[in-house]
Protein backbone atom coordinates (compact mmCIF):
# COMPACT_ATOMS: atom_id res chain seq x y z
CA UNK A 1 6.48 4.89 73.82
CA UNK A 2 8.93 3.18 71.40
CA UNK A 3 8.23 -0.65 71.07
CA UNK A 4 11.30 -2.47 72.62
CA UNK A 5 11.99 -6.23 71.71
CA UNK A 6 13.47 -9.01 74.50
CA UNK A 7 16.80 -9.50 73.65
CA UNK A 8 16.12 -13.34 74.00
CA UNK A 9 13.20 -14.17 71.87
CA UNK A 10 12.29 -11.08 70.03
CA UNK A 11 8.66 -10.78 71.38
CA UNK A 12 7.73 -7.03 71.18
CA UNK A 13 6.51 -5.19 74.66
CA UNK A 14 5.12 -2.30 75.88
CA UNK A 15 3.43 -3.37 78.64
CA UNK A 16 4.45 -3.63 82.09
CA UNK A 17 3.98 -7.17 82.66
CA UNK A 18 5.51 -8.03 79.43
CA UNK A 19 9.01 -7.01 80.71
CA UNK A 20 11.11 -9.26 82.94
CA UNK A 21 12.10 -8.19 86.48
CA UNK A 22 15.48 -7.60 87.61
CA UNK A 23 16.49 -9.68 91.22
CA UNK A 24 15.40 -6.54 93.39
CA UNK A 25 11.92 -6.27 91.68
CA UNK A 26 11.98 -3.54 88.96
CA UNK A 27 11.25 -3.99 85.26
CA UNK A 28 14.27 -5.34 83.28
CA UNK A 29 13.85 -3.60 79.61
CA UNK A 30 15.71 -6.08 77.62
CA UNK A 31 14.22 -8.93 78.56
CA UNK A 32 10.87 -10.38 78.65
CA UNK A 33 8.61 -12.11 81.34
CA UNK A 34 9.02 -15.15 79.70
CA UNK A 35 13.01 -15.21 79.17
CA UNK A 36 13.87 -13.23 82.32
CA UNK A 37 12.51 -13.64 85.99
CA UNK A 38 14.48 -12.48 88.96
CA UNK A 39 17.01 -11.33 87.57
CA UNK A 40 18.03 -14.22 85.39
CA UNK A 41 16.81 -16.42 83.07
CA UNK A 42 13.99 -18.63 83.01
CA UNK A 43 15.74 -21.01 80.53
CA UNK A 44 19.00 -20.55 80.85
CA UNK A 45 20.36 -23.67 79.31
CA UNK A 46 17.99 -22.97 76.22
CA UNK A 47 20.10 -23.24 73.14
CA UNK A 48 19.36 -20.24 70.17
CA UNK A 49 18.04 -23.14 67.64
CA UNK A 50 15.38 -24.52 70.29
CA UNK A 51 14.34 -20.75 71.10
CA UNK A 52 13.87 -20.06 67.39
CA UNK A 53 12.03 -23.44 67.40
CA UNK A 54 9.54 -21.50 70.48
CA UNK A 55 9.49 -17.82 68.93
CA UNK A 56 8.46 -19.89 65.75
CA UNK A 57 5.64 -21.71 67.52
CA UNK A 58 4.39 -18.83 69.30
CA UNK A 59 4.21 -16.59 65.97
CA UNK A 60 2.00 -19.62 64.62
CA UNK A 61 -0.52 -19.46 67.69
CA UNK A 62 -0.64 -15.64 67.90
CA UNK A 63 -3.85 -14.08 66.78
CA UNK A 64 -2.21 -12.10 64.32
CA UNK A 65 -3.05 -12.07 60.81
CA UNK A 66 -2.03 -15.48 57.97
CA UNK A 67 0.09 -12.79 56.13
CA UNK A 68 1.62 -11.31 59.05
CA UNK A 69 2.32 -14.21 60.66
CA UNK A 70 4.33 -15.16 56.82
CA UNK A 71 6.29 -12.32 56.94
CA UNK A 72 7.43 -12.60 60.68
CA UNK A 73 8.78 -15.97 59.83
CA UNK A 74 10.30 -15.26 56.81
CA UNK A 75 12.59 -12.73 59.21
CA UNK A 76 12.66 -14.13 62.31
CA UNK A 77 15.56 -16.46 61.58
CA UNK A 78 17.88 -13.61 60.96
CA UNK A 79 16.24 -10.96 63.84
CA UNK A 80 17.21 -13.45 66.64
CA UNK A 81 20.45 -14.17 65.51
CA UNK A 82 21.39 -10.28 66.49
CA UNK A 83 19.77 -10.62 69.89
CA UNK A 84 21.83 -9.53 72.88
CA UNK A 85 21.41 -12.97 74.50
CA UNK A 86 23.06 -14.60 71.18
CA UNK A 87 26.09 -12.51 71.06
CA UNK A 88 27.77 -12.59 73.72
């Protein structure tokens, strides 16, 4: 299964429960639990600079590796900039 990122934040899932849920139940594949509930979003006066400001917090308090967690940084500005959510 190809790894899919939410079009709001940029967190990679795979797993069911990562996904959000569209209003009638099923799995929304752009969007993660955390961004998209319902059908709609969980935040949905969240500005792009405060959800960098969260997607950069969250990369710091993942388990993932000190040079992993550099390089995912370094790029993140630029990856959620190109996010569906963003471009409308």
């Amino acid at each position: 299964m190809k790894k899919q990122f939410c079009q709001s934040c940029c967190m990679p899932m795979s797993k069911n429960e990562e996904f959000g849920t569209n209003t009638d139940g099923t799995i929304n594949s752009e969007y993660c639990a955390y961004c998209f509930k319902d059908g709609k979003y969980v935040d949905p006066d969240i500005t792009m600079e405060e959800m960098l400001q969260l997607g950069l917090k969250g990369i710091e308090e993942s388990d993932m590796n000190r040079f992993m967690k550099i390089l995912i940084k370094k790029s993140y500005p630029s990856q959620i900039k190109k996010l569906k959510r963003w471009n409308k």
